[in-house]
Protein backbone atom coordinates (compact mmCIF):
# COMPACT_ATOMS: atom_id res chain seq x y z
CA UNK A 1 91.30 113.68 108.74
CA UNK A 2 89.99 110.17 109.57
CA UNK A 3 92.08 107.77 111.36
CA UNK A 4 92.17 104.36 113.03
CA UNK A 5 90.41 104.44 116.94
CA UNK A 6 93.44 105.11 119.68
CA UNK A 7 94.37 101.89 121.46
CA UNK A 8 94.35 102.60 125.25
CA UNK A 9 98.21 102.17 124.87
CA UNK A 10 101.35 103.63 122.89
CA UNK A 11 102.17 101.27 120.50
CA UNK A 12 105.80 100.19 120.14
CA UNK A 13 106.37 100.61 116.61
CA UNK A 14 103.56 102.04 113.86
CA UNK A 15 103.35 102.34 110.01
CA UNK A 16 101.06 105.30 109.59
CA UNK A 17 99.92 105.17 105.88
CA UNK A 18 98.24 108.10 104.19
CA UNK A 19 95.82 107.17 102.16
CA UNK A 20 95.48 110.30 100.38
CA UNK A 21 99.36 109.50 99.05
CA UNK A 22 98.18 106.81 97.27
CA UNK A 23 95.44 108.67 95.88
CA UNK A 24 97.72 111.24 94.46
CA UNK A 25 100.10 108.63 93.02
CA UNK A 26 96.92 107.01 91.38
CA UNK A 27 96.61 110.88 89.71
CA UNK A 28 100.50 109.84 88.79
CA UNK A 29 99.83 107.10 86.65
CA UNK A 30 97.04 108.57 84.88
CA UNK A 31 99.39 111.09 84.04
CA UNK A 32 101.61 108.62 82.03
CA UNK A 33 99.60 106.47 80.77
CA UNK A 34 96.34 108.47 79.82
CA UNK A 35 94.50 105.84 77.58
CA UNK A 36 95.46 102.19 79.40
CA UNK A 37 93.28 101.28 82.18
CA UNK A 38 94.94 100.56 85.45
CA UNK A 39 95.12 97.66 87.23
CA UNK A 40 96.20 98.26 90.88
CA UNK A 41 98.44 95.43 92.31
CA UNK A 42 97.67 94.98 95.65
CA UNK A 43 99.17 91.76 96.60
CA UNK A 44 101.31 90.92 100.29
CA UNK A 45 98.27 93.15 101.97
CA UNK A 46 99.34 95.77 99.57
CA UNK A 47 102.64 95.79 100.13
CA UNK A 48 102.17 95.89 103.66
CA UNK A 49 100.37 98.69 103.68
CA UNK A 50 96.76 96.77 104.59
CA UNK A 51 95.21 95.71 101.54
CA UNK A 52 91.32 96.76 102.49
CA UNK A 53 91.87 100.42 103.32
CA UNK A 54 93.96 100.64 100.33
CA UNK A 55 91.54 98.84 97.63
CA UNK A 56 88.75 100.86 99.02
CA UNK A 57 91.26 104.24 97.85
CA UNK A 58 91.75 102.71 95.17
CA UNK A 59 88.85 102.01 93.55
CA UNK A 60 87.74 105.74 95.17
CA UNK A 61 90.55 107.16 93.02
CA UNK A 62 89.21 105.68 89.35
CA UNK A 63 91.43 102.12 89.58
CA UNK A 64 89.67 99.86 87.36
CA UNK A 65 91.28 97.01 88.58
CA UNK A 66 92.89 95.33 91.46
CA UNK A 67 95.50 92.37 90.98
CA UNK A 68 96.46 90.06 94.07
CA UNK A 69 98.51 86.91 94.09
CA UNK A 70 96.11 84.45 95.47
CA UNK A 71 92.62 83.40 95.86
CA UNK A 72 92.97 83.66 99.63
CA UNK A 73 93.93 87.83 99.44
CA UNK A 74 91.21 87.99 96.98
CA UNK A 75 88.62 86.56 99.20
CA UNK A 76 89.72 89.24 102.02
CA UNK A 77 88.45 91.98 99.85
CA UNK A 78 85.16 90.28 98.60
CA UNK A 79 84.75 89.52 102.29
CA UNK A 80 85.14 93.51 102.95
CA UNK A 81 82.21 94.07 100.43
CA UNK A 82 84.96 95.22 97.67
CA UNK A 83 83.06 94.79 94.31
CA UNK A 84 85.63 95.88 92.16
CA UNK A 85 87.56 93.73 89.54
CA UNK A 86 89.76 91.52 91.02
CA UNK A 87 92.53 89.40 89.02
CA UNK A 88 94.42 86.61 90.42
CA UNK A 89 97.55 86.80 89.53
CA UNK A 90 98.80 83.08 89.85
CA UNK A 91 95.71 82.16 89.02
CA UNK A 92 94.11 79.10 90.48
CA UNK A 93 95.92 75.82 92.21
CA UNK A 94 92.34 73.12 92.18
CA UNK A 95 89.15 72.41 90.76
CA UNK A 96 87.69 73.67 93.92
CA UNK A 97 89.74 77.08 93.65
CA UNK A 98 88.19 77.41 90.27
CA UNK A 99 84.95 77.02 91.58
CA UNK A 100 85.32 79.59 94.23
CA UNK A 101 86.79 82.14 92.22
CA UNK A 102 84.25 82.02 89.43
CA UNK A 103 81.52 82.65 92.26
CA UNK A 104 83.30 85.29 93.48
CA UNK A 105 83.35 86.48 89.82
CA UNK A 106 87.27 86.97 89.89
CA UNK A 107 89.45 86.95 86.88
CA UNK A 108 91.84 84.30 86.70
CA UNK A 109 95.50 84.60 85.20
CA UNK A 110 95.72 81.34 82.90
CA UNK A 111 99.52 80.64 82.86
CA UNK A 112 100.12 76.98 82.55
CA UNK A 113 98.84 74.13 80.27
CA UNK A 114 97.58 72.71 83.73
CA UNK A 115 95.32 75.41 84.57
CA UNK A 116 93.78 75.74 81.26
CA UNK A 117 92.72 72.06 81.91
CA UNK A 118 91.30 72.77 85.56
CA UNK A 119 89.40 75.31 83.64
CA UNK A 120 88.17 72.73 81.00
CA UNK A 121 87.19 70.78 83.92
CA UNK A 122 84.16 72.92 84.58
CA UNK A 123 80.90 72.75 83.42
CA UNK A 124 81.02 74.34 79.67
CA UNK A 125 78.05 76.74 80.57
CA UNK A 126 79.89 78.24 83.77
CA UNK A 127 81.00 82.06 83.11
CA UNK A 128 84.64 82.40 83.38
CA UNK A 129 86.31 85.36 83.22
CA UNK A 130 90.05 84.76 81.99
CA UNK A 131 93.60 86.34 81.49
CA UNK A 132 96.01 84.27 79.03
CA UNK A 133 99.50 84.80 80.61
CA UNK A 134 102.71 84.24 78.01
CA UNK A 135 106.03 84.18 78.71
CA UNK A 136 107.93 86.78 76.70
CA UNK A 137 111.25 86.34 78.12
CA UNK A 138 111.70 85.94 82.64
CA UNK A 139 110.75 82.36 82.19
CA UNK A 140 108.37 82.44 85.24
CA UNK A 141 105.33 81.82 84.35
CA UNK A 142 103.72 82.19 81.40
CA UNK A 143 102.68 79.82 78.10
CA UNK A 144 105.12 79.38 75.32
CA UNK A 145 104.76 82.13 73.26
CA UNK A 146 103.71 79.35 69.97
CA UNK A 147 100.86 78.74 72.30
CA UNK A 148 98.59 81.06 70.95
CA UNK A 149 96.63 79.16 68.72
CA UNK A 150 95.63 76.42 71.23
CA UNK A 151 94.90 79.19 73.75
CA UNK A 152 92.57 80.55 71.44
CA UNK A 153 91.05 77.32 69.90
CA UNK A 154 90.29 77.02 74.27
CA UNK A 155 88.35 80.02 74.04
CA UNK A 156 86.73 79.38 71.24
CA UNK A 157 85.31 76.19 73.05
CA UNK A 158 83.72 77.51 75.65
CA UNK A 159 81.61 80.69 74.61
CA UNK A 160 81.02 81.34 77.95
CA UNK A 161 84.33 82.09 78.96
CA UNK A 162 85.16 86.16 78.73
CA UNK A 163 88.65 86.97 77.60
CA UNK A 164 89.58 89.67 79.60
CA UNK A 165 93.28 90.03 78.07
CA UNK A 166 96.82 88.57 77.52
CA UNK A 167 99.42 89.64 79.74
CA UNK A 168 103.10 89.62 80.46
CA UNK A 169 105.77 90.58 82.89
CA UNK A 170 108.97 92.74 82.02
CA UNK A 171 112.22 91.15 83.31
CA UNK A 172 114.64 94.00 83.45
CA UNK A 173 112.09 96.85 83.34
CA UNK A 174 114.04 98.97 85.85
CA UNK A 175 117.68 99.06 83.62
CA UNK A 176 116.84 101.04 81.45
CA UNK A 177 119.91 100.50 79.23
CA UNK A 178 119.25 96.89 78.65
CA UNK A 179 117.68 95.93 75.79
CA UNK A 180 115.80 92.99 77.07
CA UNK A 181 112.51 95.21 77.77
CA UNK A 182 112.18 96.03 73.94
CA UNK A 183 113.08 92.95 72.90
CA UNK A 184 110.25 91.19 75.64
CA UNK A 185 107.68 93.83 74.10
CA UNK A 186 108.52 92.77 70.47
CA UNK A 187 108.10 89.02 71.13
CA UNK A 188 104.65 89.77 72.80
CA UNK A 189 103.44 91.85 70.35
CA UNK A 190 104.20 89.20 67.38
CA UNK A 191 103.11 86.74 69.10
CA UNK A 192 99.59 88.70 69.40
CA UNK A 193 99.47 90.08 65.71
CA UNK A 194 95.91 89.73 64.59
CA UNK A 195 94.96 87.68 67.82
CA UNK A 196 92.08 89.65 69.46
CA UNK A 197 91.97 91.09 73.34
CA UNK A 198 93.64 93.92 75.72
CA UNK A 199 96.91 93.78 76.00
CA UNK A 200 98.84 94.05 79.53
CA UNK A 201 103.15 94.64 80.17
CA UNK A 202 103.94 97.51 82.67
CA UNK A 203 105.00 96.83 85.70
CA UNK A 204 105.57 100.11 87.82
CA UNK A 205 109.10 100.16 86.08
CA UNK A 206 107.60 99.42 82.98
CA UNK A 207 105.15 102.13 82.96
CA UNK A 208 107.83 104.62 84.54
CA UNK A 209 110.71 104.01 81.89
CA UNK A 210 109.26 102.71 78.82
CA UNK A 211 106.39 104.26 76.91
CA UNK A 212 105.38 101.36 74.77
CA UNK A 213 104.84 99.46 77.74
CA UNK A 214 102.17 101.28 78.53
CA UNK A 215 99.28 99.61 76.21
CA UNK A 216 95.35 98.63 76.97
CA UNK A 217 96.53 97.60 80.69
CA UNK A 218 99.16 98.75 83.30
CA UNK A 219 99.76 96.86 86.51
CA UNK A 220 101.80 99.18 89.00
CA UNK A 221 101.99 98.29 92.18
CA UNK A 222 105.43 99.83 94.16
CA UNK A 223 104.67 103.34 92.69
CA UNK A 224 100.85 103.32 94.24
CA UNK A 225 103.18 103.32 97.51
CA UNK A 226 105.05 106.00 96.53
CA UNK A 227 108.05 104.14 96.16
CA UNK A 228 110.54 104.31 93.29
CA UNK A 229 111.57 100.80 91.08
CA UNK A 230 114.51 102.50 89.15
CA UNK A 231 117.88 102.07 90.82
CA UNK A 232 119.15 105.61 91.99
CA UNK A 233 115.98 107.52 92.17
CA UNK A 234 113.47 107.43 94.90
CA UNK A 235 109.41 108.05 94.63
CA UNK A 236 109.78 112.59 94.75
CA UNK A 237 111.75 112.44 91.76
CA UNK A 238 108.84 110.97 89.74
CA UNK A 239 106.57 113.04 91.31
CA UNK A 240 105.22 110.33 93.96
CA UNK A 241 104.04 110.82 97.28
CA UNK A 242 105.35 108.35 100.16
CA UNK A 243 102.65 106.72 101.62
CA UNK A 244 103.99 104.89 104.88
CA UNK A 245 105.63 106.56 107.81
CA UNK A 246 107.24 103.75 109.98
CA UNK A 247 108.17 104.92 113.92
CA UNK A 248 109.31 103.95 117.00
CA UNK A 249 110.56 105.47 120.07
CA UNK A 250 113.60 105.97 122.50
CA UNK A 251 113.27 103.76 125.41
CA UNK A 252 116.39 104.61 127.47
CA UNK A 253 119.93 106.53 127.08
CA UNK A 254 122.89 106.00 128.10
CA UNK A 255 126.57 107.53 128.29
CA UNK A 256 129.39 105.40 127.36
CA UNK A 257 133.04 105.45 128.42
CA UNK A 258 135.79 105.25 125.68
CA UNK A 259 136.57 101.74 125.43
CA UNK A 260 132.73 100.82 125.79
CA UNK A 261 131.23 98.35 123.86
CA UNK A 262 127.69 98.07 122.27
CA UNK A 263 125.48 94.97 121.57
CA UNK A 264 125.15 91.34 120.52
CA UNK A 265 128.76 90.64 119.40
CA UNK A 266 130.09 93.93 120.89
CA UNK A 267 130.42 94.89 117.16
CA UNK A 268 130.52 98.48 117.79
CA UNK A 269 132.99 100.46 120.19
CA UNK A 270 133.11 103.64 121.16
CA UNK A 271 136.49 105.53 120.48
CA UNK A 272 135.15 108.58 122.61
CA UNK A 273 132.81 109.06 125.43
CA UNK A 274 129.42 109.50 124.00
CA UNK A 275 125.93 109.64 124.92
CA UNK A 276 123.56 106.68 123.10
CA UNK A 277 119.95 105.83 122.13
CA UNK A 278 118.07 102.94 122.74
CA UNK A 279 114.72 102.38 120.12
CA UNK A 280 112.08 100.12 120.66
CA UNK A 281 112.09 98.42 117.29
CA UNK A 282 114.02 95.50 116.14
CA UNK A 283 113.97 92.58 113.54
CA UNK A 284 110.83 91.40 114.97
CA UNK A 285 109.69 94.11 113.47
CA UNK A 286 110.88 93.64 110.33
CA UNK A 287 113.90 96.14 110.35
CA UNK A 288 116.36 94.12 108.75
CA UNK A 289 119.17 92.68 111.04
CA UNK A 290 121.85 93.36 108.79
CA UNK A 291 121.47 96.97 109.13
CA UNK A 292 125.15 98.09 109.51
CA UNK A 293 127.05 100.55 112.08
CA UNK A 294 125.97 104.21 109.58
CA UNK A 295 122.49 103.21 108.66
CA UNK A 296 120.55 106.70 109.22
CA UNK A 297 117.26 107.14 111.42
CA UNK A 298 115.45 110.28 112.38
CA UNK A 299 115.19 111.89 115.80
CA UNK A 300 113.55 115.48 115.59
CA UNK A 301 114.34 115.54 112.11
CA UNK A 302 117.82 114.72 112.12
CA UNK A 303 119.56 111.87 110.88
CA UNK A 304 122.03 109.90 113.73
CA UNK A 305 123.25 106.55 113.06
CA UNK A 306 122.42 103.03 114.31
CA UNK A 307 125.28 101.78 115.79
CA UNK A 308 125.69 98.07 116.95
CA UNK A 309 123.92 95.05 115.75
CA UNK A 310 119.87 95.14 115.15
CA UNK A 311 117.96 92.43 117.56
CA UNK A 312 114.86 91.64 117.81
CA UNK A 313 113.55 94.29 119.62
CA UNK A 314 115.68 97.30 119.81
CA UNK A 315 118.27 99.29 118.04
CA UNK A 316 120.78 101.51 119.38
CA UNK A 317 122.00 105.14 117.82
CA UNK A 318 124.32 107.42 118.58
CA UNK A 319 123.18 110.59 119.34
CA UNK A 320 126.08 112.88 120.24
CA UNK A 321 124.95 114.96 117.30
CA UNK A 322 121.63 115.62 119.43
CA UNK A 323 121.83 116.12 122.92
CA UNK A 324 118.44 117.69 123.34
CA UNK A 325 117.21 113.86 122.78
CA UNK A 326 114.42 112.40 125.47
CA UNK A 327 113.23 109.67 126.04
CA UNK A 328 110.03 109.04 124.67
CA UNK A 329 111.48 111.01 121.16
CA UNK A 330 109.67 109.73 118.27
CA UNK A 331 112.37 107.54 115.95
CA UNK A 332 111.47 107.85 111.88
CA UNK A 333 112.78 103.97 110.47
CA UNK A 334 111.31 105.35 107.19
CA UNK A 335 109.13 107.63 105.87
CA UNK A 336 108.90 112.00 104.26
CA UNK A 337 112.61 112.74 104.77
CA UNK A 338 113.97 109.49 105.04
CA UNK A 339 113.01 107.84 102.16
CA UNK A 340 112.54 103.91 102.24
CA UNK A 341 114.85 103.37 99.07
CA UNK A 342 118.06 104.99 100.51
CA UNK A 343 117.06 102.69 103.59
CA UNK A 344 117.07 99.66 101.63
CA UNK A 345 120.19 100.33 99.97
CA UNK A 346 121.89 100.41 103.57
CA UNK A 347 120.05 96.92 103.94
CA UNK A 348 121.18 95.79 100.70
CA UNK A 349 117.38 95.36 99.41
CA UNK A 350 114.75 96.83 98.05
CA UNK A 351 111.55 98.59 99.29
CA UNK A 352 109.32 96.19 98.25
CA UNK A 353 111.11 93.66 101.35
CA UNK A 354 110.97 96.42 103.81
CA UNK A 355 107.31 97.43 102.97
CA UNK A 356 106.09 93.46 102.82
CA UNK A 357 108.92 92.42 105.98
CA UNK A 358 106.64 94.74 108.53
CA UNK A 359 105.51 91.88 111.01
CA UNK A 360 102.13 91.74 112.63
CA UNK A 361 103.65 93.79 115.92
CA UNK A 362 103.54 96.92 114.35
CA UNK A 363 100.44 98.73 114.47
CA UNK A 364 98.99 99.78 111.22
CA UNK A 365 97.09 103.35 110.89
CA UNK A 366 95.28 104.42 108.08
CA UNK A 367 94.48 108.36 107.42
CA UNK A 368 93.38 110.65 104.95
């Protein structure tokens, strides 16, 4: 196992991620979708999860592709000496972002009348390398879907400029009832008959729920994480592999009277004597203040409940389901037997806030 150098201190709070997770949830994909290549989305530092460890597993694992939002998380991995394919996702805001990114030979998302003529902008002879992005139905970005032709009458001006693919997004990818993903994948499709290049649609729900998402291109990104995008199910059920492991630690406990009140607001009261916890972690930590009074943590591999309001930097629990509790006890926010999606419900979110929400006082470590 390889890990990040110990700090000459105990940190506070710290999101261990397993590298090897993602790995096997790389394995995962391939397993679905066999014959598209897979573009790893690795945007908001990987969804938290540091975005240079991970693209270096990634590409390690047979991604052919990584997808960030921005020029400026692309240039972190180039930086890193990643060499791999990188596409940005939002493509490029100046003339001078163009510029950068073609030196940095990154593929640029092309989804907006204006960007096509930043593009024209450059010199005819400069290699581009270029994703057309249309709008099939979130209205987000994306070209008019009768904007085909002039998309390709662009290419065909400037023969230096590699088409690397059109690509969508799926709205409503993660209901699977709704009709709206067949109906996205229809418009795309007919807007594309006889027009040349890969094809791109799945999202991680995309790829998960609907098979004829799942063409030249798929773009997960929650599922690399081991997370789960479908309402109701977390990452185990489709075979993924949690990669994060978010802790803290009691700091102090206490016995309260009946009568006794806890926290900002006194919000909670005890109805019974009762022996508390105190954890050092809080909403400066990116544990979400509305966290109500029920919300489950793990101490020794039992669930207790937060009880009170979440501040900034602590949490209280009750633990007179655990009197063997110390101080010093090791506090699971998320992570293997607490799994991120039933804490988001209890947030009223989704995993993709809690992953991205960590804030830069808890200390990432990377293993494998």
């Amino acid at each position: 196992m390889t890990s990040t150098p110990a700090l000459p201190y105990v940190p506070r709070v710290t999101a261990s991620v397993d590298l090897s997770a993602i790995a096997h949830n790389v394995a995962r994909v391939r397993e679905l979708a066999p014959t598209s290549k897979l573009m790893a989305a690795i945007k908001a530092d990987a969804y938290g999860h540091g975005a240079v460890p991970v693209a270096r597993t990634l590409v390690a694992a047979g991604a052919d592709a990584l997808a960030v939002a921005c020029l400026e998380e692309a240039l972190v991995l180039r930086d890193a000496g990643i060499a791999a394919p990188i596409t940005l996702l939002e493509g490029v805001l100046s003339l001078g972002e163009a510029e950068l990114a073609a030196a940095k030979q990154l593929q640029i998302v092309v989804h907006a009348p204006w960007q096509l003529d930043v593009l024209l902008q450059l010199p005819a002879s400069l290699p581009l390398q270029v994703w057309f992005k249309l709008d099939s139905g979130m209205h987000r970005l994306g070209f008019a879907l009768d904007a085909v032709p002039t998309l390709t009458a662009a290419l065909g001006s400037r023969p230096a400029w590699q088409l690397q693919g059109w690509i969508t997004h799926l709205a409503c990818a993660d209901e699977v009832d709704n009709s709206m993903t067949t109906e996205q994948i229809a418009r795309f499709e007919q807007a594309l008959r006889g027009i040349d290049g890969a094809r791109s649609i799945a999202n991680s729900a995309g790829l998960i729920a609907w098979p004829q998402a799942r063409v030249d291109w798929v773009r997960p990104g929650l599922m690399l994480y081991g997370a789960s995008p479908m309402p109701d199910r977390c990452g185990a059920d489709l075979g993924l592999r949690a990669a994060m492991r978010v802790e803290s630690r009691l700091i102090a406990i206490h016995q309260l009277n009946a009568g006794d009140t806890v926290g900002y607001g006194a919000s909670f009261r005890a109805s019974e004597p009762m022996r508390i916890g105190v954890v050092a972690v809080g909403y400066a930590d990116g544990v979400h203040r509305i966290l109500p009074t029920g919300a489950p943590v793990l101490v020794q591999g039992q669930r207790v409940p937060i009880i009170g309001r979440v501040s900034m930097d602590m949490i209280t629990i009750d633990l007179r389901s655990l009197p063997q509790a110390a101080v010093n006890d090791a506090v699971l926010l998320w992570g293997e037997g607490l799994p991120v999606e039933e804490v988001a419900k209890w947030a009223g979110t989704l995993a993709y806030e809690l992953f991205c929400g960590l804030t830069n006082r808890v200390h990432l470590l990377h293993c494998s």
